[in-house]
C-alpha atoms as a PDB file:
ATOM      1  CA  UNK A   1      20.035   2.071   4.355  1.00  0.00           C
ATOM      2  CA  UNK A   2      22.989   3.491   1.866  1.00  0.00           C
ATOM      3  CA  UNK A   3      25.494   1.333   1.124  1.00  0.00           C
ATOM      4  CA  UNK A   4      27.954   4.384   1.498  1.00  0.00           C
ATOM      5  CA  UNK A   5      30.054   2.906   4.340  1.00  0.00           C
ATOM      6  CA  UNK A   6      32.666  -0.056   3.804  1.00  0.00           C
ATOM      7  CA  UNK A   7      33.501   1.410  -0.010  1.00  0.00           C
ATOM      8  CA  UNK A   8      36.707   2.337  -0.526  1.00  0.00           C
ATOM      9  CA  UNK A   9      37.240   5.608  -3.291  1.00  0.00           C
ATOM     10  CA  UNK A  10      40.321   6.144  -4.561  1.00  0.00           C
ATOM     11  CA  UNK A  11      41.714   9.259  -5.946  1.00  0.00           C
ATOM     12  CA  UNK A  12      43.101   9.284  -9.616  1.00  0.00           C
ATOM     13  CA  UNK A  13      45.408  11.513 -11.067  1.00  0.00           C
ATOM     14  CA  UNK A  14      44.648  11.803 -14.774  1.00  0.00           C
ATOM     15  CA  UNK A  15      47.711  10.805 -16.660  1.00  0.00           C
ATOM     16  CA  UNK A  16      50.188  13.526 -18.451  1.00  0.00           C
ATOM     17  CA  UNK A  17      48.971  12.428 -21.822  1.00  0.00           C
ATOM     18  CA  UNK A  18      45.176  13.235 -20.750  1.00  0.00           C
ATOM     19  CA  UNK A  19      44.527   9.515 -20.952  1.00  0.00           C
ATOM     20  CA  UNK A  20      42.553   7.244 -18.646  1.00  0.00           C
ATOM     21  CA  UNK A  21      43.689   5.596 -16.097  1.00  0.00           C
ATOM     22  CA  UNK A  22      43.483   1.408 -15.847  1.00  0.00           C
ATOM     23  CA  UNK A  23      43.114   1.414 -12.234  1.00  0.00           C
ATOM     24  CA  UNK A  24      39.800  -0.678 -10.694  1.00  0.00           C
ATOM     25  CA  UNK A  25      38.841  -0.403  -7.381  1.00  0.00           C
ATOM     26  CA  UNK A  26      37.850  -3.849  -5.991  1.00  0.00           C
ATOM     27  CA  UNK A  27      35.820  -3.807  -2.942  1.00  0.00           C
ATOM     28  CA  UNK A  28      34.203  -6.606  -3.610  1.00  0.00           C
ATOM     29  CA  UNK A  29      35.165  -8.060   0.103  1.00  0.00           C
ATOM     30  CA  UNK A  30      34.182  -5.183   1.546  1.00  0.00           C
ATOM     31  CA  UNK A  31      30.462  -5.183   0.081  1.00  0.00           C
ATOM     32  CA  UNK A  32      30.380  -9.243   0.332  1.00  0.00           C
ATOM     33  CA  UNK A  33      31.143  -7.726   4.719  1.00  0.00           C
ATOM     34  CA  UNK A  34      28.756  -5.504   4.001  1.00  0.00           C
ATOM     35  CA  UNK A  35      25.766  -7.197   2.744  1.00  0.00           C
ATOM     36  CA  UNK A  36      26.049 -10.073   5.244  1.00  0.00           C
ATOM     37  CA  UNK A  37      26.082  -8.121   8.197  1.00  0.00           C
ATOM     38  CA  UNK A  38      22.669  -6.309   7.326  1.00  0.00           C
ATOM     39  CA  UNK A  39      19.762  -7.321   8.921  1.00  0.00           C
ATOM     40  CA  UNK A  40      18.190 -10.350   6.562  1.00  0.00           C
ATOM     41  CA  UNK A  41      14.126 -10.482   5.606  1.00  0.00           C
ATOM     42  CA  UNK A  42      12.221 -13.652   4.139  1.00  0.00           C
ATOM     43  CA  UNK A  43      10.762 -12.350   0.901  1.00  0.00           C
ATOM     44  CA  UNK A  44       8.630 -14.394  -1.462  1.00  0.00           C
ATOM     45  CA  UNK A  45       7.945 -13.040  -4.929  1.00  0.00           C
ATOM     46  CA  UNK A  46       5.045 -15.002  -6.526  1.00  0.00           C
ATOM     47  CA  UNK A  47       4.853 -15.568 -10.137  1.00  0.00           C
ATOM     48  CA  UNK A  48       2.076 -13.990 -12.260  1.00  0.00           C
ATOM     49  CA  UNK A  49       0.123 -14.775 -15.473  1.00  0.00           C
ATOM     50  CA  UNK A  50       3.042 -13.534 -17.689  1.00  0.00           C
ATOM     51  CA  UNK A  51       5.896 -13.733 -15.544  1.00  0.00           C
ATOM     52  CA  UNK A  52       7.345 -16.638 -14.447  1.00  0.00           C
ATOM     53  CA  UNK A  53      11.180 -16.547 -14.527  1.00  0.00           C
ATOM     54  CA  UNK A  54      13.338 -15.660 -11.866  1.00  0.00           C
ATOM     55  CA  UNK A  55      13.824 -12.205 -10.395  1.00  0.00           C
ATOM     56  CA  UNK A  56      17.584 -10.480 -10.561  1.00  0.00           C
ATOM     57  CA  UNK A  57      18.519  -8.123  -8.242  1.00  0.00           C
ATOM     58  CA  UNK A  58      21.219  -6.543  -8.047  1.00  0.00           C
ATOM     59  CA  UNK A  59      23.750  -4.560  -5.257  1.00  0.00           C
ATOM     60  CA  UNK A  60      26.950  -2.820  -5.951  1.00  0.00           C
ATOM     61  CA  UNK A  61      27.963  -5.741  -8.353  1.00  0.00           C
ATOM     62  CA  UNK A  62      26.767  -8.916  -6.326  1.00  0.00           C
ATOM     63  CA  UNK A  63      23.753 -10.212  -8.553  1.00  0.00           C
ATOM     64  CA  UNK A  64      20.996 -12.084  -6.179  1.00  0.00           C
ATOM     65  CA  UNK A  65      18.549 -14.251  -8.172  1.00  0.00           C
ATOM     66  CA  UNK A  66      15.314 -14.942  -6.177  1.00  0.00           C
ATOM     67  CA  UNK A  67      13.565 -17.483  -7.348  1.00  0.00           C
ATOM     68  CA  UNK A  68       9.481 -16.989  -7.859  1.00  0.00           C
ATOM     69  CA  UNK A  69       7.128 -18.976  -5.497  1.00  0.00           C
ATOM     70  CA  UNK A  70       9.768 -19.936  -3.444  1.00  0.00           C
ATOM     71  CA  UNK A  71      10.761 -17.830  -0.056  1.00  0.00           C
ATOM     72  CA  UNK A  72      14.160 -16.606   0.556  1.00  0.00           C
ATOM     73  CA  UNK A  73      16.522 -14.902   3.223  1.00  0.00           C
ATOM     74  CA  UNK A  74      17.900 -11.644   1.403  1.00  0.00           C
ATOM     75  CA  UNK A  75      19.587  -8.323   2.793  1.00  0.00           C
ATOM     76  CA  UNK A  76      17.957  -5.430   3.281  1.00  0.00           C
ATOM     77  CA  UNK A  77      19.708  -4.008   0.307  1.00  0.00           C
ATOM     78  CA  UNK A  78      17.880  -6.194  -1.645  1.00  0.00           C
ATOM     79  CA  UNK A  79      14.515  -5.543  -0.500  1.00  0.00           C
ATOM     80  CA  UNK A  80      15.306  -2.200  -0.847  1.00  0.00           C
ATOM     81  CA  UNK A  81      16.000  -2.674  -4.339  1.00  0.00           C
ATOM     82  CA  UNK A  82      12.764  -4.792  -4.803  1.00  0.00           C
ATOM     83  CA  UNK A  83      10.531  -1.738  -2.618  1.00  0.00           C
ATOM     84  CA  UNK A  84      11.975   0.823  -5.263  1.00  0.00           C
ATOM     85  CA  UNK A  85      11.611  -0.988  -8.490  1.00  0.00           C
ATOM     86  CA  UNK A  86       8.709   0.602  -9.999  1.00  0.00           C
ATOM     87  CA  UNK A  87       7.594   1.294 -13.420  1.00  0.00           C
ATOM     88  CA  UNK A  88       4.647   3.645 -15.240  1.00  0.00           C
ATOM     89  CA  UNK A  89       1.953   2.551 -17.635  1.00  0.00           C
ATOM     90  CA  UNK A  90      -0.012   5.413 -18.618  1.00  0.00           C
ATOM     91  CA  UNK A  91      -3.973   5.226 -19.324  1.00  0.00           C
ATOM     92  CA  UNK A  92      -6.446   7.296 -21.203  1.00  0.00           C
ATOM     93  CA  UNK A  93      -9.306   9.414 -19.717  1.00  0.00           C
ATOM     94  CA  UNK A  94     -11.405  12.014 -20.919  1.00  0.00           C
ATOM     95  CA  UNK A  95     -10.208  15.412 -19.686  1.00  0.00           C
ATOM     96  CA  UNK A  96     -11.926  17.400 -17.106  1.00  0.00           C
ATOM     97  CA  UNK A  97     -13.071  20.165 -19.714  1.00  0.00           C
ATOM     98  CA  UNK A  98     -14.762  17.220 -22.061  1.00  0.00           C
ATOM     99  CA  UNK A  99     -12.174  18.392 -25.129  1.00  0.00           C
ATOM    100  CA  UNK A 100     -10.442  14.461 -25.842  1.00  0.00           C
ATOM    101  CA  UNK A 101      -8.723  12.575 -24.009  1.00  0.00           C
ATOM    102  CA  UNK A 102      -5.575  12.643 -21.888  1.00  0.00           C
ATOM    103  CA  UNK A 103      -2.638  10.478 -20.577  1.00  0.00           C
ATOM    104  CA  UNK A 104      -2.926   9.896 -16.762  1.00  0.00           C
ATOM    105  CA  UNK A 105       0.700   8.293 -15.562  1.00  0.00           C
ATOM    106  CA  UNK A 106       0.570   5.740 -12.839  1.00  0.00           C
ATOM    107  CA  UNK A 107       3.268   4.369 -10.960  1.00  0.00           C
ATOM    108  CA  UNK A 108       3.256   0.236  -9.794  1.00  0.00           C
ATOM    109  CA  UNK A 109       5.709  -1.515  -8.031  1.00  0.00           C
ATOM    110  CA  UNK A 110       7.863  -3.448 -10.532  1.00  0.00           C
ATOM    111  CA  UNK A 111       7.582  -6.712  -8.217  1.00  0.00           C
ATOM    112  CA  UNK A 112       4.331  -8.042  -6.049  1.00  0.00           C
ATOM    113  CA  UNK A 113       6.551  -9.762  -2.934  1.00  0.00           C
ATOM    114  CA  UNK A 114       5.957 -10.426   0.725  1.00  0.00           C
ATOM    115  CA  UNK A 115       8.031  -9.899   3.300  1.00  0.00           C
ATOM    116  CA  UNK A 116       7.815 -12.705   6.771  1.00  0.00           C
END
């Protein structure tokens, strides 16, 4: 689910001087509507041998941190977030012709969670 609707985008004219402009959009109420009116999940993100801090997540500026171990309500902008965060180690194997070795990528999820 985008978060597309409830923004607000404002149209700048750039200044005579070529300058920027100082205006700031705040739509901060209308993401805070937003996010609280999407459908909420219980996630649980357990710690691991080398991680044990808190998760951050964040949406359009509003920071969520989930602590590990511990299960949470969160909107489904969040779990999106969580569902998308991944990252690539790469690992060596011999190559198919027998000449060396190669780099194989392969893509994890960033975060082990469950959702109840």
């Amino acid at each position: 689910m985008g978060l597309g609707t409830g923004t607000k985008a404002v149209r700048r004219e750039q200044p005579p001087d070529g300058g920027m402009t100082d205006d700031r959009i705040d739509n901060s109420e209308d993401i805070a509507r937003l996010l609280k009116g999407q459908k909420h999940y219980k996630v649980m993100i357990p710690s691991t041998e080398t991680e044990r801090g808190d998760v951050a997540v964040q949406v359009c500026g509003y920071c969520y941190q989930i602590k590990r171990d511990v299960s949470c309500e969160v909107p489904e902008a969040v779990l999106d977030v969580l569902r998308n965060a991944k990252y690539t180690l790469y690992t060596q194997r011999k190559r198919e012709d027998g000449d060396g070795m190669e780099l194989v990528p392969v893509i994890s999820q960033r975060y082990a969670f469950q959702v109840g």
